[in-house]
Protein backbone atom coordinates (compact mmCIF):
# COMPACT_ATOMS: atom_id res chain seq x y z
CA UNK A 1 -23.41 -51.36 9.75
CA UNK A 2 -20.53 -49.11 9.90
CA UNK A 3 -19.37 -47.82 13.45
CA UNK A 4 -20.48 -43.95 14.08
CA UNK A 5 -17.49 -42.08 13.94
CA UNK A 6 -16.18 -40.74 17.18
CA UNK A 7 -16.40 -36.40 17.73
CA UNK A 8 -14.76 -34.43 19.57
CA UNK A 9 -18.08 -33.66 21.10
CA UNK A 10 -18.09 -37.65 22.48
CA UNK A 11 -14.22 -36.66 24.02
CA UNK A 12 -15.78 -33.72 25.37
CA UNK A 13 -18.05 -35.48 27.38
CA UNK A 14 -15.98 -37.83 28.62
CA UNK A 15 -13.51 -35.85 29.31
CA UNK A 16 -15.77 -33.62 31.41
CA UNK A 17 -14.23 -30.51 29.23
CA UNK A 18 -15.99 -28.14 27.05
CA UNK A 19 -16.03 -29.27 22.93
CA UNK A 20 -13.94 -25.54 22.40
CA UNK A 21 -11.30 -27.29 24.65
CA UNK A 22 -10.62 -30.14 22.67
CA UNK A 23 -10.85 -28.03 20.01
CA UNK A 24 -7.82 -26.04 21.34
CA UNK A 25 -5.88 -29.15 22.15
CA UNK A 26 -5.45 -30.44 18.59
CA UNK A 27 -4.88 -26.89 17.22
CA UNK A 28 -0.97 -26.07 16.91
CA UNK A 29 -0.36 -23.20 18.77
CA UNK A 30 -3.99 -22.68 20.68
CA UNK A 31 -4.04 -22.15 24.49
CA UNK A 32 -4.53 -25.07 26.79
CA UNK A 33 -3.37 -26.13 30.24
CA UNK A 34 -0.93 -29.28 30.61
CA UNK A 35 -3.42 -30.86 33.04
CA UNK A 36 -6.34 -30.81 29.84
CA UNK A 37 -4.12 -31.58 27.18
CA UNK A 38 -3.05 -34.99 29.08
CA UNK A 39 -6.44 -35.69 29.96
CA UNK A 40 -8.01 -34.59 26.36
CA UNK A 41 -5.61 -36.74 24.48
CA UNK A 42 -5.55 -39.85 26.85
CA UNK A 43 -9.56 -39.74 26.25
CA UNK A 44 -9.73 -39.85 22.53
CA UNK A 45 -6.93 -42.30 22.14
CA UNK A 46 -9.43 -44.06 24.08
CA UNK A 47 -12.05 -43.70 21.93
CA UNK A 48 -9.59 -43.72 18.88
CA UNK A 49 -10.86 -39.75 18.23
CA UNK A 50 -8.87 -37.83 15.36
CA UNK A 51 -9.57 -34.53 14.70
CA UNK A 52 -11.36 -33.29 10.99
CA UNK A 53 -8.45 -31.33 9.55
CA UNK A 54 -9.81 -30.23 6.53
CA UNK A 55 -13.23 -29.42 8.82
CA UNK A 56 -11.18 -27.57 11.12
CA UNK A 57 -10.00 -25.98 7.89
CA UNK A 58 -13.14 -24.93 6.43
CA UNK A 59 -14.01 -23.26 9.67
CA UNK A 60 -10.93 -21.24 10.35
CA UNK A 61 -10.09 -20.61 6.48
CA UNK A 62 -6.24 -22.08 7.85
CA UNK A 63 -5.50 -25.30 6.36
CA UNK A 64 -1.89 -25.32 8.44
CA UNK A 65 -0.58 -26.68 5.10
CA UNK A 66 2.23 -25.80 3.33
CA UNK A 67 3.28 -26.03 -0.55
CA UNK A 68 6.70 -27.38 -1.40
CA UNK A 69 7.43 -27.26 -4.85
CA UNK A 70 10.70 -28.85 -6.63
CA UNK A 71 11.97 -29.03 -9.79
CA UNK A 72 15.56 -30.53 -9.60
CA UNK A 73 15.85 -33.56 -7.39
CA UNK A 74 18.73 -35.06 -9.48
CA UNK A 75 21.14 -31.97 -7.29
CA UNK A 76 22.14 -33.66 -4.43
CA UNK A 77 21.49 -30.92 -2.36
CA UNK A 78 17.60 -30.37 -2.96
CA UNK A 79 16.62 -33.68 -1.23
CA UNK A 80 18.70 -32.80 2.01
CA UNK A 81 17.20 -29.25 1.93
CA UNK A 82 13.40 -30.46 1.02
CA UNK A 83 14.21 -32.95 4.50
CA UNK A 84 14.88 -30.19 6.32
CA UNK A 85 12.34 -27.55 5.44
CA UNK A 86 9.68 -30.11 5.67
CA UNK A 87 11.14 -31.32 9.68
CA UNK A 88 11.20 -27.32 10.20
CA UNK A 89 7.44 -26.74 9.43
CA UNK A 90 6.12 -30.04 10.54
CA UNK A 91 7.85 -28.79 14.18
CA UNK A 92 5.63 -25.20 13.92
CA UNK A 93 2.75 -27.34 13.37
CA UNK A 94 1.65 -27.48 9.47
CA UNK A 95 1.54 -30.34 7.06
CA UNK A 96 3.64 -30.50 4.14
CA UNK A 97 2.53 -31.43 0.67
CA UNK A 98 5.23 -31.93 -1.83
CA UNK A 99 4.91 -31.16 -5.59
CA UNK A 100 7.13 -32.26 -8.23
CA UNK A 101 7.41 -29.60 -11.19
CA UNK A 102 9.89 -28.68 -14.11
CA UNK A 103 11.71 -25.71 -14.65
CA UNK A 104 9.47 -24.65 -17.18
CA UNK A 105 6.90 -22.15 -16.26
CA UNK A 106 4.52 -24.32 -18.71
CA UNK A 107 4.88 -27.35 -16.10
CA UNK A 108 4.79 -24.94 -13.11
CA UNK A 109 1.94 -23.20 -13.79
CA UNK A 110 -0.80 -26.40 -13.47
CA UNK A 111 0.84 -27.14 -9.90
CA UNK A 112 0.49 -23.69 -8.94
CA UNK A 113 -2.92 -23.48 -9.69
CA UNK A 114 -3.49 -26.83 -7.72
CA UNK A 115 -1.95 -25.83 -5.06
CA UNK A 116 -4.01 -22.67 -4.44
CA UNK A 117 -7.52 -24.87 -4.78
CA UNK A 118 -5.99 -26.77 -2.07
CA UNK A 119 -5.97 -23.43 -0.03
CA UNK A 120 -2.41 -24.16 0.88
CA UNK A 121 -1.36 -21.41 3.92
CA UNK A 122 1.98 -20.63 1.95
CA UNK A 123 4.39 -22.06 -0.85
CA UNK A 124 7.78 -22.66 -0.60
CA UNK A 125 9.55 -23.03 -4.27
CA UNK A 126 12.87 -24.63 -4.82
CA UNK A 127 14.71 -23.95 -7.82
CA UNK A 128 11.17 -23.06 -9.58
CA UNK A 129 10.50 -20.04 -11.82
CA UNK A 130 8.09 -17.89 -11.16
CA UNK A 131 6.11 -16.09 -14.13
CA UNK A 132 4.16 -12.59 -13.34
CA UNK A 133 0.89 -14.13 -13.90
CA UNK A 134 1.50 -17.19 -11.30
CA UNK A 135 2.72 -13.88 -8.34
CA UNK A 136 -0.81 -12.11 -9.84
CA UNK A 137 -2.54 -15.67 -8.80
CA UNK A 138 -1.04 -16.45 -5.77
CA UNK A 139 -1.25 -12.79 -4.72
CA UNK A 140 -4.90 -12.44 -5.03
CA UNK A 141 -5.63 -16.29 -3.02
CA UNK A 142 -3.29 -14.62 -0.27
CA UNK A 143 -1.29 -16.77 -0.47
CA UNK A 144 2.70 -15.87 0.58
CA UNK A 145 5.48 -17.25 -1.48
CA UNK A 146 8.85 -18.14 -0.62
CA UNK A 147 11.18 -18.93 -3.42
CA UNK A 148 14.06 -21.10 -1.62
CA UNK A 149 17.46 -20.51 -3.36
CA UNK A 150 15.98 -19.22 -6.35
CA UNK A 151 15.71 -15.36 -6.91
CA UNK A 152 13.58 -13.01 -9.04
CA UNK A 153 13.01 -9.47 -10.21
CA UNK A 154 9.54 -9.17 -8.14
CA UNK A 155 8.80 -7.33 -4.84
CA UNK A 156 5.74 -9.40 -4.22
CA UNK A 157 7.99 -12.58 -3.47
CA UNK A 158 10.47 -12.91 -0.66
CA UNK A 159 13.51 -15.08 -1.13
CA UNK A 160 16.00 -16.51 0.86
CA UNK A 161 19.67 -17.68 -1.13
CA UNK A 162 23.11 -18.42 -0.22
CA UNK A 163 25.29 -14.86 -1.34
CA UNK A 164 25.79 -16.08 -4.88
CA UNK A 165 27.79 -13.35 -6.06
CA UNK A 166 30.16 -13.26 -3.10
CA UNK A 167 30.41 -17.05 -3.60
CA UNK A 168 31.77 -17.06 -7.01
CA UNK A 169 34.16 -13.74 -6.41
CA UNK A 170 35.71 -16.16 -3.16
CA UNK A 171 36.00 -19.16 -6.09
CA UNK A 172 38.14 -16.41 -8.83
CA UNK A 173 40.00 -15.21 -5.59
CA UNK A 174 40.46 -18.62 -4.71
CA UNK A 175 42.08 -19.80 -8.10
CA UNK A 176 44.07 -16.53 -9.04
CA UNK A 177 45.75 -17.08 -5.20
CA UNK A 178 46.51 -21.09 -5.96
CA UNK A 179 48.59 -19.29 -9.54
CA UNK A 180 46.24 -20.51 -11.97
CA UNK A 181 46.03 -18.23 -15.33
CA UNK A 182 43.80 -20.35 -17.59
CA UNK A 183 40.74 -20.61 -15.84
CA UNK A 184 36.71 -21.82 -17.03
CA UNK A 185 33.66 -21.84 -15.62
CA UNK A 186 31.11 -23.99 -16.50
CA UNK A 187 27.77 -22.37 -15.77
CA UNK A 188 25.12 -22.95 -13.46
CA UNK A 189 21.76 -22.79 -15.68
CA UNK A 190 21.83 -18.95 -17.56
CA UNK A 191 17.98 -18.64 -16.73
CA UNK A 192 18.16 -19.07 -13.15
CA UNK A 193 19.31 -16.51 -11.01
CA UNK A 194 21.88 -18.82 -9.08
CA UNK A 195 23.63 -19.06 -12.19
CA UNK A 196 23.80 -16.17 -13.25
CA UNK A 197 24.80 -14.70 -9.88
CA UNK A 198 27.74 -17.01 -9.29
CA UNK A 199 29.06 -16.62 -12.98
CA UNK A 200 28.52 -12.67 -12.02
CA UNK A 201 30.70 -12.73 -8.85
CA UNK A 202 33.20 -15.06 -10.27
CA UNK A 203 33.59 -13.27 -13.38
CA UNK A 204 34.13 -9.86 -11.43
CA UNK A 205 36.52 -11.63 -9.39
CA UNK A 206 38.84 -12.32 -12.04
CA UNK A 207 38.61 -9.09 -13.97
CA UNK A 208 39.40 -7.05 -10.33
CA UNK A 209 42.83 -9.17 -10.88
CA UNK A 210 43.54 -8.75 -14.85
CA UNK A 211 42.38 -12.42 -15.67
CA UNK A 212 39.81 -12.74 -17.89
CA UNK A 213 38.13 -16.49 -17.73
CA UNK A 214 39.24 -18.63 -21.42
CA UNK A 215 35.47 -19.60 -21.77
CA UNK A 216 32.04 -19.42 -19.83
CA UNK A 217 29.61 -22.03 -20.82
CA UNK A 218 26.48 -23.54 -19.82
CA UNK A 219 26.28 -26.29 -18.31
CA UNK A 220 22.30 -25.98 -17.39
CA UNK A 221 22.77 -27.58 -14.25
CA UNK A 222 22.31 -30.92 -15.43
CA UNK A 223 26.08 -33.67 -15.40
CA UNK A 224 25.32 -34.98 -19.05
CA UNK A 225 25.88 -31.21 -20.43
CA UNK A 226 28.65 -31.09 -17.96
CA UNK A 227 30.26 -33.87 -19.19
CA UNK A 228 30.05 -32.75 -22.85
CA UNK A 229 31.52 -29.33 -22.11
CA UNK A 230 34.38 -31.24 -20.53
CA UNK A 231 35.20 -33.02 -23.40
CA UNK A 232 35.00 -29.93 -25.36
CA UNK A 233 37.09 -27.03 -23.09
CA UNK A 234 39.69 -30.39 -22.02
CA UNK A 235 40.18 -32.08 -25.40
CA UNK A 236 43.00 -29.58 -27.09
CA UNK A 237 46.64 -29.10 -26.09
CA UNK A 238 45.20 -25.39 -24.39
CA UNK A 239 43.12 -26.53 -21.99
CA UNK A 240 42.79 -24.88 -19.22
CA UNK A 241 44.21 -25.15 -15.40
CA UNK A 242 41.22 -24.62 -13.64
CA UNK A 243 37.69 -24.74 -13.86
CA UNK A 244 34.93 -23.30 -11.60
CA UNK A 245 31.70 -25.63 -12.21
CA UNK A 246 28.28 -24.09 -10.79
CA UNK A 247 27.35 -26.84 -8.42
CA UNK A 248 28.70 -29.93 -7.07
CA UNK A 249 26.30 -31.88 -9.11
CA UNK A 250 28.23 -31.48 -12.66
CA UNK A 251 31.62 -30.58 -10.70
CA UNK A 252 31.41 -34.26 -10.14
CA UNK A 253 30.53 -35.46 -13.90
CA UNK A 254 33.19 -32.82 -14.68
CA UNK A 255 35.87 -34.55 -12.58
CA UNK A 256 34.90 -38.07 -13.54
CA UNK A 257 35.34 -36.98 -16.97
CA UNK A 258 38.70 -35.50 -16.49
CA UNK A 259 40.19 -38.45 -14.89
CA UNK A 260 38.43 -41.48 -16.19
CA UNK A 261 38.10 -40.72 -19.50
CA UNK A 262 40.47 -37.71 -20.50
CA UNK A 263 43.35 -38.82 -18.48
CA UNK A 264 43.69 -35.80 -16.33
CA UNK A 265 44.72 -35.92 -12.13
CA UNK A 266 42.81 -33.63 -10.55
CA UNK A 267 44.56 -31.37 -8.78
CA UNK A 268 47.91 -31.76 -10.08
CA UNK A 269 46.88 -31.49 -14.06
CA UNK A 270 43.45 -29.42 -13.40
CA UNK A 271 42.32 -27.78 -10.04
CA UNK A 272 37.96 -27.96 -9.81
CA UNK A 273 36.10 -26.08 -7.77
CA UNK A 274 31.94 -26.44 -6.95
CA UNK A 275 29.51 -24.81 -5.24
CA UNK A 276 26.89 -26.37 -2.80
CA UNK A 277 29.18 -29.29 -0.41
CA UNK A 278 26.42 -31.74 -0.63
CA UNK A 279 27.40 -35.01 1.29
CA UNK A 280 28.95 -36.56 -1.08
CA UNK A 281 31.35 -33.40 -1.72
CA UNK A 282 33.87 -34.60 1.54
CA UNK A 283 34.15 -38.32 0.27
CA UNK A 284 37.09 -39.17 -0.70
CA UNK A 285 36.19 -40.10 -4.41
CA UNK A 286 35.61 -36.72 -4.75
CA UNK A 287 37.33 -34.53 -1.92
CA UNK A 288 35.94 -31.66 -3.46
CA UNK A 289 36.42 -27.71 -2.87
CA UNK A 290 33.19 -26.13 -3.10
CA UNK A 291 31.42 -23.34 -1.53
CA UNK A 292 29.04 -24.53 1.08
CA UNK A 293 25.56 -23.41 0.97
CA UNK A 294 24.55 -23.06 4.61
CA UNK A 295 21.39 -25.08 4.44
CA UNK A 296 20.59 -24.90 7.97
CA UNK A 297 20.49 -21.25 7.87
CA UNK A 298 18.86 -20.53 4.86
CA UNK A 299 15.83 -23.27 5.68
CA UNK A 300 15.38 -21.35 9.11
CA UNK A 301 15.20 -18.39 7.35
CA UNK A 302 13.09 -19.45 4.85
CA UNK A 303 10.43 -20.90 7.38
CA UNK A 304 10.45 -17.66 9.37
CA UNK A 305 9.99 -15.52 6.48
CA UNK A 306 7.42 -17.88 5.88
CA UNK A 307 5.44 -17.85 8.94
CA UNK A 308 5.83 -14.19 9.35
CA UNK A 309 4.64 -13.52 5.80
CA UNK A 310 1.32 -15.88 6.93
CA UNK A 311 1.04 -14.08 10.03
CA UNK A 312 0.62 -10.89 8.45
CA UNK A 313 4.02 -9.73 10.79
CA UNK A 314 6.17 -9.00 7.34
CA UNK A 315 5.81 -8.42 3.97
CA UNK A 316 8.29 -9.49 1.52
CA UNK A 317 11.88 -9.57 1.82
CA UNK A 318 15.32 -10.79 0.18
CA UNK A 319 17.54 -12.91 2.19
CA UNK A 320 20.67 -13.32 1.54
CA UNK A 321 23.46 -15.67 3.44
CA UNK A 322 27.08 -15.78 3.26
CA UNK A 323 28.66 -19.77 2.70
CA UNK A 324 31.94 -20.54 3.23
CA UNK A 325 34.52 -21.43 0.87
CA UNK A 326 35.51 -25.20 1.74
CA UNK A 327 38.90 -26.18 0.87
CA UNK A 328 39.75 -29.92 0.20
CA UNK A 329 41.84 -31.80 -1.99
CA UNK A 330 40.41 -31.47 -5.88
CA UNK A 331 42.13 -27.86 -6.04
CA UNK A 332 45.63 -26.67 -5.58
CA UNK A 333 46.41 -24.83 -2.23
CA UNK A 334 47.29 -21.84 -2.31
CA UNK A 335 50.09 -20.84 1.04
CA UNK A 336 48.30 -18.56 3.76
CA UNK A 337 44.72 -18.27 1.86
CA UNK A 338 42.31 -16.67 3.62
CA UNK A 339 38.31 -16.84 2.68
């Protein structure tokens, strides 16, 4: 016969406490005094006692669990940030379930739904879409949403990004200083807000100086497209001197391109510029210039929003975070440049 399962009634009474005081020790946040909490947990280690989290959750209608949902692990930077956030809400005390979705709202949608019949607290997206009808379902399950680095048109959902716009504009400034005149950009994804933001600023950055950019393509976020666009903008005699590239994930496919299979030295022939300084941005295969997303700031802000939106202590808001232009070697250097 199978061995009764320990309560937190049977560490109650051996603990000589109430069952409303274990209760409080093994719920993040609740009020206890050191003296119980040592005794409380030395007791059910004990008797090998864990506590019913979903029974817990069926009582308090607070599962202490959060959604993560992610649609573009192949970016470098997503995995560090999805580390992060998750470390950030695990130390305020809620779980972390992690769902894997595409940038289509067709894909989206079914995790969505699952995620609200698993009466998540809150959801944090990264680099997900939202449609109207997925804000309409979340809405009315009351459950907040934070869309990480990913902004839309909707005042029911808060956001938290890196200053897109300003980004890009610091990029044209960048280039225009360093005496480039025949300068790209290859595109962050058009469909995403990120992209179109930082093809926004850096656009407006080079019209405020009478350049206008030889060609703005799409590079959908993704190195193969990258790569292609390379070949294309890079393979005639009036190629240009400089090319802005949306994140560091194609900058890289567009540099390996240039130099390994186009014959190009980066900077001297063609200065490239990213945006996101993922880890591999400072090695020195790469050395790239790139704006830096400030990670650590935007997943603090993101679980704050969070937690405040849960608490009922804010409604929505827009976040918005300035990153630094990083200067290293795969750009030329313009004398006395100030960011």
């Amino acid at each position: 016969m199978a061995e009764r399962k320990i309560t937190s009634l049977d560490v109650a009474r051996k603990a000589g406490v109430s069952q409303s005081a274990v209760s409080r020790v093994f719920t993040p946040g609740a009020s206890a005094s050191p003296k119980t909490i040592e005794k409380v947990r030395r007791i059910a280690d004990e008797l090998g006692y864990r506590p019913n989290t979903l029974a817990r959750a069926m009582v308090t209608g607070k599962s202490r669990i959060i959604g993560l949902v992610v649609a573009y692990l192949d970016n470098q930077f997503y995995p560090v940030a999805l580390e992060r956030l998750s470390r950030a809400l695990q130390a305020r005390g809620y779980h972390v379930l992690i769902f894997l979705a595409a940038n289509s709202t067709d894909d989206v949608g079914p995790v969505m739904e699952e995620l609200v019949d698993y009466k998540v607290d809150g959801i944090v997206t990264a680099s997900v879409a939202m449609t109207n009808s997925l804000a309409n379902l979340c809405e009315t399950a009351g459950i907040p949403v934070v869309m990480f680095n990913r902004g839309q048109d909707d005042d029911r959902l808060s956001e938290v990004t890196s200053d897109n716009v300003a980004g890009g504009r610091n990029v044209a400034n960048f280039l225009v200083a360093g005496g480039h005149k025949q300068i790209a950009h290859i595109a962050g994804w058009q469909k995403a807000s990120t992209g179109r933001d930082r093809a926004r600023g850096f656009i407006d950055g080079l019209l405020g100086q009478g350049i206008e950019p030889v060609a703005v393509v799409d590079g959908a976020y993704d190195r193969d497209t990258a790569a292609a666009l390379t070949r294309e903008l890079f393979g005639k005699p009036d190629h240009p001197d400089a090319v802005f590239v949306g994140n560091d994930h194609m900058a890289f496919a567009v540099m390996d391109t240039l130099r390994f299979e186009l014959g190009f030295s980066v900077p001297e022939d063609v200065s490239v510029v990213g945006y996101d300084d993922v880890p591999i941005a400072c090695w020195p295969a790469y050395d790239l210039t790139t704006i830096r997303q400030p990670v650590n700031r935007m997943v603090e802000a993101t679980v704050e929003t969070l937690i405040d939106r849960i608490e009922g202590a804010q409604g929505p808001r827009q976040t918005l975070i300035p990153g630094p232009l990083i200067i290293r070697g795969s750009a030329r250097k313009p004398k006395g440049f100030s960011t």
